[in-house]
PDB file of N, CA and C in Angstrom:
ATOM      1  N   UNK A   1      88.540 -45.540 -42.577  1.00  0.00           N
ATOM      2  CA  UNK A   1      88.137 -45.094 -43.891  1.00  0.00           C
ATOM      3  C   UNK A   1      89.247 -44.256 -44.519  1.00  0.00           C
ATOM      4  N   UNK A   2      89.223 -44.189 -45.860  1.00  0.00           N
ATOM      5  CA  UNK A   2      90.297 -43.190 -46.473  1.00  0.00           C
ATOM      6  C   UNK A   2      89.683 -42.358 -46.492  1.00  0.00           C
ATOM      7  N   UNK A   3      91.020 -41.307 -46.764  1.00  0.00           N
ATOM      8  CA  UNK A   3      90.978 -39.667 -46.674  1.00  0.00           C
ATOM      9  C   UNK A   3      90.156 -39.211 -48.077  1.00  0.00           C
ATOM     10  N   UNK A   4      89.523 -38.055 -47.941  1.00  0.00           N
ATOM     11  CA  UNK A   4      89.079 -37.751 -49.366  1.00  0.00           C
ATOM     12  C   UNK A   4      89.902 -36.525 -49.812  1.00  0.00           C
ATOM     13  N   UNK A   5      89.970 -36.312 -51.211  1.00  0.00           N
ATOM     14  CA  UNK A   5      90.893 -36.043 -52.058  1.00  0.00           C
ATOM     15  C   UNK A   5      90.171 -35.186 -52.397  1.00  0.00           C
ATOM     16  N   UNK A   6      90.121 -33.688 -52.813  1.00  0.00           N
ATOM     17  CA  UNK A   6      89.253 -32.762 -53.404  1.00  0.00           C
ATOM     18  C   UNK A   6      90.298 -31.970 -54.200  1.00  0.00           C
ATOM     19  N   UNK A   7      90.117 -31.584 -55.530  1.00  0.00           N
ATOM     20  CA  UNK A   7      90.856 -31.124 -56.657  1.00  0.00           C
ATOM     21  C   UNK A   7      89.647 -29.675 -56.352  1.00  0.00           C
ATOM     22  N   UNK A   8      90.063 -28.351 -56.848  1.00  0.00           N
ATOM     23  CA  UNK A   8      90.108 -27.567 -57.078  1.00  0.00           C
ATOM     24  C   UNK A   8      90.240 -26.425 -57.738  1.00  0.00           C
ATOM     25  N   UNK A   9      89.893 -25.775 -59.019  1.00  0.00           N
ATOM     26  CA  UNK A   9      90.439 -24.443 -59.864  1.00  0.00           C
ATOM     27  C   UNK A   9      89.745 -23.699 -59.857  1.00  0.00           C
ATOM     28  N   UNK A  10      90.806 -22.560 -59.645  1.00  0.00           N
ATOM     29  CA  UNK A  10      90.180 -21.387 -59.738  1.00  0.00           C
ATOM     30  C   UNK A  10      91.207 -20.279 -60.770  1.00  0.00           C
ATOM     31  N   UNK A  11      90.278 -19.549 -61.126  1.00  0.00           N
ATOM     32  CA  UNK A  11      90.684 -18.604 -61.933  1.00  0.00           C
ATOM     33  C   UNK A  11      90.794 -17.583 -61.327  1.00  0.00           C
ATOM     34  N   UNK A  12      92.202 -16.743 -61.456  1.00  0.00           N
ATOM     35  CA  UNK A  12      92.304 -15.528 -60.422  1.00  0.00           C
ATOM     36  C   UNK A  12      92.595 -14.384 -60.993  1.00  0.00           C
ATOM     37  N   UNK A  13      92.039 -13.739 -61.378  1.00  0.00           N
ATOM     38  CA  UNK A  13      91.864 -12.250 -62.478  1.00  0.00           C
ATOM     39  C   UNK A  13      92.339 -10.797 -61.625  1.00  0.00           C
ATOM     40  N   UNK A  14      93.060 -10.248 -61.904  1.00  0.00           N
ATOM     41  CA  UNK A  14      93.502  -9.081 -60.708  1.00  0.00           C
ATOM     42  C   UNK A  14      93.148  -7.802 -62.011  1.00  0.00           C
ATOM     43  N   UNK A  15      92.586  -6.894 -61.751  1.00  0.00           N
ATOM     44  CA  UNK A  15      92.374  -5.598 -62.222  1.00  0.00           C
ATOM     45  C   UNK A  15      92.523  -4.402 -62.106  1.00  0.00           C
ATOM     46  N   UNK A  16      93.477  -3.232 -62.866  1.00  0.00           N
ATOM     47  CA  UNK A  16      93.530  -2.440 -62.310  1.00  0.00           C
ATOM     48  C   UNK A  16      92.679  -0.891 -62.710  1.00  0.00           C
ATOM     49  N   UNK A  17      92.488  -0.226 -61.847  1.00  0.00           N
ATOM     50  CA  UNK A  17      91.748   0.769 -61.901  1.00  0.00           C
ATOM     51  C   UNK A  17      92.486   2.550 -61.815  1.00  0.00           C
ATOM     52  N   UNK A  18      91.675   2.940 -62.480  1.00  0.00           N
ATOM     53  CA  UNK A  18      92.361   4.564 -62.924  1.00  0.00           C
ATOM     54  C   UNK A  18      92.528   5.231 -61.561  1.00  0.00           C
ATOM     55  N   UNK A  19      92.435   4.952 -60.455  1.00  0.00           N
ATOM     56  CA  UNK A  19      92.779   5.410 -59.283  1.00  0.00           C
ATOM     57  C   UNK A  19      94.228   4.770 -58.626  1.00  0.00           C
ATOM     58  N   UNK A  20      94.450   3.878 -59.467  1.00  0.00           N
ATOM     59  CA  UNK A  20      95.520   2.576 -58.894  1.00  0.00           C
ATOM     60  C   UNK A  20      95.230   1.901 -57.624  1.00  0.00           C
ATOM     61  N   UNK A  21      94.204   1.555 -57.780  1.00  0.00           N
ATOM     62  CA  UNK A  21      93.445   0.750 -57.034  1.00  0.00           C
ATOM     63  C   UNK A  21      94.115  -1.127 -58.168  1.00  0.00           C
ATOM     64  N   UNK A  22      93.376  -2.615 -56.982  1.00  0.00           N
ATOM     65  CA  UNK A  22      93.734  -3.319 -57.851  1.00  0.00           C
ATOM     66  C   UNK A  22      92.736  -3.928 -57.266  1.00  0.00           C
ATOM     67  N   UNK A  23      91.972  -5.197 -57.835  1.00  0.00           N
ATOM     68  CA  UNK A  23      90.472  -6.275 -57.104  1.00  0.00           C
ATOM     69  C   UNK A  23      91.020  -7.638 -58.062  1.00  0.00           C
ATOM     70  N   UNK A  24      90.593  -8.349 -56.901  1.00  0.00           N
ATOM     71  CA  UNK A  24      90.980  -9.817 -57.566  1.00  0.00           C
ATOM     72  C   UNK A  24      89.348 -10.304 -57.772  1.00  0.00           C
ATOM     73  N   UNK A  25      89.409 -10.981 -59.096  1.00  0.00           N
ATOM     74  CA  UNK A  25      87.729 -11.511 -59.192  1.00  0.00           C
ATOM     75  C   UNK A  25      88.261 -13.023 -59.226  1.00  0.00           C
ATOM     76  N   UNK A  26      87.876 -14.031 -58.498  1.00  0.00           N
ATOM     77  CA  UNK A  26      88.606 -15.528 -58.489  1.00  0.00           C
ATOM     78  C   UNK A  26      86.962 -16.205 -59.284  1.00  0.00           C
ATOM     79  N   UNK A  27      86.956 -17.063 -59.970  1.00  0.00           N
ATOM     80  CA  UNK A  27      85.956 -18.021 -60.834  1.00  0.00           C
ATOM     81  C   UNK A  27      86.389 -19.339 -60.392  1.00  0.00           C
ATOM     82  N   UNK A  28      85.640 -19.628 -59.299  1.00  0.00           N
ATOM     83  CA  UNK A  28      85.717 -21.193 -59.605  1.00  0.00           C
ATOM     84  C   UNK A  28      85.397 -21.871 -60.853  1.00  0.00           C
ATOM     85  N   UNK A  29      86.175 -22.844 -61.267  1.00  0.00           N
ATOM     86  CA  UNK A  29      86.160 -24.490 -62.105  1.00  0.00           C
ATOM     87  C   UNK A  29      85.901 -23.762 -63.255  1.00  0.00           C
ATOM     88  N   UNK A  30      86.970 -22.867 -63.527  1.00  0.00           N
ATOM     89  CA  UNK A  30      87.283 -22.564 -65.175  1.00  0.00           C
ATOM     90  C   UNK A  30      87.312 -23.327 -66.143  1.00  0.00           C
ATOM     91  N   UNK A  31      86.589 -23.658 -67.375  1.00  0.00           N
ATOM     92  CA  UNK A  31      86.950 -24.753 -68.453  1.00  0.00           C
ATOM     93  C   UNK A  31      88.016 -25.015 -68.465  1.00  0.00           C
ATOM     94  N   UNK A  32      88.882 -26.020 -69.126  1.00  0.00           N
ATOM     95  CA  UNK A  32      89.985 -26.799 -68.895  1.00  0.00           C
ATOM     96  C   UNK A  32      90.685 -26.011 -69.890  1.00  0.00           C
ATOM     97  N   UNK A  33      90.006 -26.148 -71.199  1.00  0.00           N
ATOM     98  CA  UNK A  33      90.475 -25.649 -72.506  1.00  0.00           C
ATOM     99  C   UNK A  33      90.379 -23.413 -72.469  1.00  0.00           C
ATOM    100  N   UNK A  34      90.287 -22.583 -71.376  1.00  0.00           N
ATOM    101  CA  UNK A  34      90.504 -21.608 -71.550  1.00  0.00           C
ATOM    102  C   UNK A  34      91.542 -20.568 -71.983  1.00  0.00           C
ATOM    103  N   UNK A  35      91.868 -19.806 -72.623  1.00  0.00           N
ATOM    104  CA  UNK A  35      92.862 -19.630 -73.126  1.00  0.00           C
ATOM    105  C   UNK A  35      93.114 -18.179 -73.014  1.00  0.00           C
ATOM    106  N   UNK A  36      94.269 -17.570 -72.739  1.00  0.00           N
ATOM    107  CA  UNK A  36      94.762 -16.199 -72.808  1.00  0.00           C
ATOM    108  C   UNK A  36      93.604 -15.152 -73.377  1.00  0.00           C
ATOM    109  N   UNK A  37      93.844 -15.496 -74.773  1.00  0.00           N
ATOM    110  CA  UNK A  37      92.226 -14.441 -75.425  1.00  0.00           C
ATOM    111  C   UNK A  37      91.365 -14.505 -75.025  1.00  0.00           C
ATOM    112  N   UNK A  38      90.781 -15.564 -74.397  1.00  0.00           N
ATOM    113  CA  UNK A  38      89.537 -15.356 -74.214  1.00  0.00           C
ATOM    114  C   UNK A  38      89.380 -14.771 -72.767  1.00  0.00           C
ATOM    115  N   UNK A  39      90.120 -14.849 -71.577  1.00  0.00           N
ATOM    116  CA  UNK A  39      89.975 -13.974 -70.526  1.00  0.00           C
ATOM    117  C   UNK A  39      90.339 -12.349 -71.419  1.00  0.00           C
ATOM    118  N   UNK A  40      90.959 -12.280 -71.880  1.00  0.00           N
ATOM    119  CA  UNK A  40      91.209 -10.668 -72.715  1.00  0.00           C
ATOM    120  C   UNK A  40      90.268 -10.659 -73.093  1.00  0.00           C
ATOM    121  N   UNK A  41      89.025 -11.244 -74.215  1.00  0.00           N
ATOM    122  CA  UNK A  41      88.170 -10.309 -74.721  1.00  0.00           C
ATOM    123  C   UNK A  41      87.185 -10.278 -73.438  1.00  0.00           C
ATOM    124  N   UNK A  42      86.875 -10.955 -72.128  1.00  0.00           N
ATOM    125  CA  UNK A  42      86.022 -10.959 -71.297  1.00  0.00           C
ATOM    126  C   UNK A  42      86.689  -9.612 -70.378  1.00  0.00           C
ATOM    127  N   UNK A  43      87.923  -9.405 -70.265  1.00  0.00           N
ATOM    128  CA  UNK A  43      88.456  -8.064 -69.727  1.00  0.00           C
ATOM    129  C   UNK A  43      87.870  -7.000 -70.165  1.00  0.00           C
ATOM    130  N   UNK A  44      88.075  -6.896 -72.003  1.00  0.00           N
ATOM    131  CA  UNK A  44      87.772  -5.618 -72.646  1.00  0.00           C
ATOM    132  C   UNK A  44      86.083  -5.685 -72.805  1.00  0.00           C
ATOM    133  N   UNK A  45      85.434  -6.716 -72.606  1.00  0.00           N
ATOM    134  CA  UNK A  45      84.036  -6.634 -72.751  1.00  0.00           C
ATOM    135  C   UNK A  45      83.672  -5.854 -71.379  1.00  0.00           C
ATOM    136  N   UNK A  46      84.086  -6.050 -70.137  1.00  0.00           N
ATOM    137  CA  UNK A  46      84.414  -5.608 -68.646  1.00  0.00           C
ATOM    138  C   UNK A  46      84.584  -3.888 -69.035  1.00  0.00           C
ATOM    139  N   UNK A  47      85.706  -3.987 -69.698  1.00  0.00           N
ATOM    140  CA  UNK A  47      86.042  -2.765 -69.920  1.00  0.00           C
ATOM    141  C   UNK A  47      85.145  -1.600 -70.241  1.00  0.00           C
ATOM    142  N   UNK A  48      84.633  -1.849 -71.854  1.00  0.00           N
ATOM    143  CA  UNK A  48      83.657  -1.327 -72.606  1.00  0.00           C
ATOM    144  C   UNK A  48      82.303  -1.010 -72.178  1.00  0.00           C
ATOM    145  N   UNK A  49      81.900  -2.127 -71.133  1.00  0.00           N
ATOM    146  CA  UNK A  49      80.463  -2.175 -70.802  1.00  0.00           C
ATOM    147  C   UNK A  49      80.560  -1.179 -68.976  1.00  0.00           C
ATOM    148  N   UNK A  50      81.317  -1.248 -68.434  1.00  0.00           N
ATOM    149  CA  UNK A  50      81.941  -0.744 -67.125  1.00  0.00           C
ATOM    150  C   UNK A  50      81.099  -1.626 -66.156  1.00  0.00           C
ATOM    151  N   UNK A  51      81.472  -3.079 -66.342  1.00  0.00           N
ATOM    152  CA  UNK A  51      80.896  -4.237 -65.949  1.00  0.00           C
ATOM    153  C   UNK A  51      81.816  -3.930 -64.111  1.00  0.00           C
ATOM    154  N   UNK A  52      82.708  -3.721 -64.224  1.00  0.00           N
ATOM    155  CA  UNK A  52      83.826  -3.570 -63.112  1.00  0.00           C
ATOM    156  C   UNK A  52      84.061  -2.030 -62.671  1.00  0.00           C
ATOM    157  N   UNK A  53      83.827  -2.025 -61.328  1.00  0.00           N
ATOM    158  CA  UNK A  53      84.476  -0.389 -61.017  1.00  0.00           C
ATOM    159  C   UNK A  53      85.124  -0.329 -59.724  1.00  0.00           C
ATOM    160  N   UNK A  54      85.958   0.491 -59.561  1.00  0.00           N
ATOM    161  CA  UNK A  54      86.799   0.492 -58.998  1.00  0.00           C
ATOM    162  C   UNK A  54      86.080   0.988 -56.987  1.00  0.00           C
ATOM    163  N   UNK A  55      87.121   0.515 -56.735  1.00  0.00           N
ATOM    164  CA  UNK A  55      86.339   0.632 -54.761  1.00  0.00           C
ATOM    165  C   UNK A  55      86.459   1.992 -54.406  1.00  0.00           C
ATOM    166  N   UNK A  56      87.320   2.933 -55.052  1.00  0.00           N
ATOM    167  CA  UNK A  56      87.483   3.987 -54.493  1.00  0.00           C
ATOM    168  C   UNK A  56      86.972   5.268 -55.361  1.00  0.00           C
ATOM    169  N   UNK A  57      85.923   5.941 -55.344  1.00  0.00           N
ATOM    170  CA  UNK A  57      84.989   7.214 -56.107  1.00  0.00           C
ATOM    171  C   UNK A  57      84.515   5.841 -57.094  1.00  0.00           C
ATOM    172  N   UNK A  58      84.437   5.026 -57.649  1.00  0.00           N
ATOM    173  CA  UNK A  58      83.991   4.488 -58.576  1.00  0.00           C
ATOM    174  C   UNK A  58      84.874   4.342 -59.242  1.00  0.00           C
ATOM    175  N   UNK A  59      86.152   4.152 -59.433  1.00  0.00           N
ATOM    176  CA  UNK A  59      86.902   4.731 -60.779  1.00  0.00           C
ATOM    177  C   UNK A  59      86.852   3.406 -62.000  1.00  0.00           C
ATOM    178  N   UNK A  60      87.375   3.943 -63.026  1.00  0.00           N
ATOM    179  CA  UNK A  60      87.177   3.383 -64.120  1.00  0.00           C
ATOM    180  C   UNK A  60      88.137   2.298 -64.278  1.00  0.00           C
ATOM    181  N   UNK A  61      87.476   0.972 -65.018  1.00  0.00           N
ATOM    182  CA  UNK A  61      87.846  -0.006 -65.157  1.00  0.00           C
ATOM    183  C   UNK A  61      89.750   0.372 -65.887  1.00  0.00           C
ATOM    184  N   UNK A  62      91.136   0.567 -65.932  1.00  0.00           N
ATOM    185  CA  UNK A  62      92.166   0.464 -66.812  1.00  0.00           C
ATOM    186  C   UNK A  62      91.793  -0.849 -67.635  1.00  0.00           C
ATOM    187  N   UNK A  63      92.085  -1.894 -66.930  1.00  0.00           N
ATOM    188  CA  UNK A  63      92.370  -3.119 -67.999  1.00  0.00           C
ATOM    189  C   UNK A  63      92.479  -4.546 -66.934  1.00  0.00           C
ATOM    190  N   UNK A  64      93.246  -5.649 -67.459  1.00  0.00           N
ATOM    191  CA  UNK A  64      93.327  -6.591 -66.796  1.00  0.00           C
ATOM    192  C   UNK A  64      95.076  -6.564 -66.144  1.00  0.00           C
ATOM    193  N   UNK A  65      95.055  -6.827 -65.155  1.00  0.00           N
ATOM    194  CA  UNK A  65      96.925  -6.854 -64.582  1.00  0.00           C
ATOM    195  C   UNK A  65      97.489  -8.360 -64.624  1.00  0.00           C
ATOM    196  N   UNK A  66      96.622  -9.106 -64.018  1.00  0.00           N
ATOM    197  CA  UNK A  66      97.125 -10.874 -65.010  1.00  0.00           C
ATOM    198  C   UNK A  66      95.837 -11.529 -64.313  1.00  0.00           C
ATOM    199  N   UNK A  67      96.125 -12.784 -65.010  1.00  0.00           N
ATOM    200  CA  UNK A  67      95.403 -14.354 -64.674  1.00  0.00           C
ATOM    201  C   UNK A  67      96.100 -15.553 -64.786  1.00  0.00           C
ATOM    202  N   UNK A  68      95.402 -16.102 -63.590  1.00  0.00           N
ATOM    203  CA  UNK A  68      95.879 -17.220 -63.326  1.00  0.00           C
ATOM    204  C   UNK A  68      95.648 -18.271 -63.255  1.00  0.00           C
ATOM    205  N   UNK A  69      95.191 -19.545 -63.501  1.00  0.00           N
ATOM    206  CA  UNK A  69      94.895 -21.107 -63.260  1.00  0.00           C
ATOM    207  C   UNK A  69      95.306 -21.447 -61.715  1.00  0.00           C
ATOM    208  N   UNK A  70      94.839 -21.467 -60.509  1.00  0.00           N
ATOM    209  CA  UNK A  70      95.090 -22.520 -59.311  1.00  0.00           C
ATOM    210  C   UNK A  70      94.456 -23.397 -59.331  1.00  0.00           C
ATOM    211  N   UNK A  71      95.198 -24.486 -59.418  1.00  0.00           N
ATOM    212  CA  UNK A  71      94.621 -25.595 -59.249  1.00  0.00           C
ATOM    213  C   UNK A  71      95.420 -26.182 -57.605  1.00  0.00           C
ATOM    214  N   UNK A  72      94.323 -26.087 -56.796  1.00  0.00           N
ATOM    215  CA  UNK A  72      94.342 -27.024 -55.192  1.00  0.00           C
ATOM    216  C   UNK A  72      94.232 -28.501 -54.938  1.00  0.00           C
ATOM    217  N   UNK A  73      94.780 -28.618 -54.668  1.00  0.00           N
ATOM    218  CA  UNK A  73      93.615 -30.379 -53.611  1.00  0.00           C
ATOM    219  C   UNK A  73      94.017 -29.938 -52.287  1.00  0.00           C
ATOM    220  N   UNK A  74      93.121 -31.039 -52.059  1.00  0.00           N
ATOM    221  CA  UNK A  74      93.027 -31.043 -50.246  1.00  0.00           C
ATOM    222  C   UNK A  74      92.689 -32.315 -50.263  1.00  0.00           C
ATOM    223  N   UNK A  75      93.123 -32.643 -48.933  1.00  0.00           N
ATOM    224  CA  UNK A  75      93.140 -33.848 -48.485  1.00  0.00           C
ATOM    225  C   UNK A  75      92.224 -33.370 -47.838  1.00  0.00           C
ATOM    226  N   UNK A  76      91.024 -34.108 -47.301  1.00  0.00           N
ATOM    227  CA  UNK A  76      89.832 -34.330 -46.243  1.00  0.00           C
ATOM    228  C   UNK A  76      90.515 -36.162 -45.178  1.00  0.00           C
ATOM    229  N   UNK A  77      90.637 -34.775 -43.812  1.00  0.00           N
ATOM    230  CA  UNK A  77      91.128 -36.611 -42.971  1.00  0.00           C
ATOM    231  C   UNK A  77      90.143 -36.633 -42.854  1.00  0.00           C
ATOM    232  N   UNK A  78      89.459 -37.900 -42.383  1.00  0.00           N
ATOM    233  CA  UNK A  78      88.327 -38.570 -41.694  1.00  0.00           C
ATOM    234  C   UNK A  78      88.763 -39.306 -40.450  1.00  0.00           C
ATOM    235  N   UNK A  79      87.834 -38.220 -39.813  1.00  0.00           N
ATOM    236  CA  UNK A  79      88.411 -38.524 -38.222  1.00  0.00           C
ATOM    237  C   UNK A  79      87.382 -39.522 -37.371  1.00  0.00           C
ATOM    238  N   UNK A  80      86.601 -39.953 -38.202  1.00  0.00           N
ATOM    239  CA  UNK A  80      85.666 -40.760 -37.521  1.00  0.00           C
ATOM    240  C   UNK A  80      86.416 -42.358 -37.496  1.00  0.00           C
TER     241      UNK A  80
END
């Protein structure tokens, strides 16, 4: 039998916090069409609402540090 083929994306959001702390939030199977602004206004909505807090005393959301698109495959052998 053939191998199976599995495609993959993820969205990888790193954040930093008023302690200098940093947390990665990863989103699988981001829309195709997502765009710079719109992870920014979902940062500052994060921001505003204190949707995100930091691991150490709680600290306060700073902002977003970047994002990213991974896109994976994997091969699946089939060993049967």
């Amino acid at each position: 039998m053939a191998d199976i083929i599995k495609n993959k994306k993820v969205l990888q959001n790193v954040f930093e916090f008023a302690d200098g702390d940093t947390r990665t939030l990863n989103i699988d199977n981001p829309i195709d069409s997502l765009t710079s602004a719109q992870v920014q206004e979902w940062a500052d909505y994060a921001k505003t609402n204190n949707i995100l807090i930091g691991d150490k005393g709680g600290a306060a959301l700073d902002g977003i540090k970047s994002s990213v698109v991974v896109d994976n495959e994997q091969t699946i052998l089939d060993l049967n």
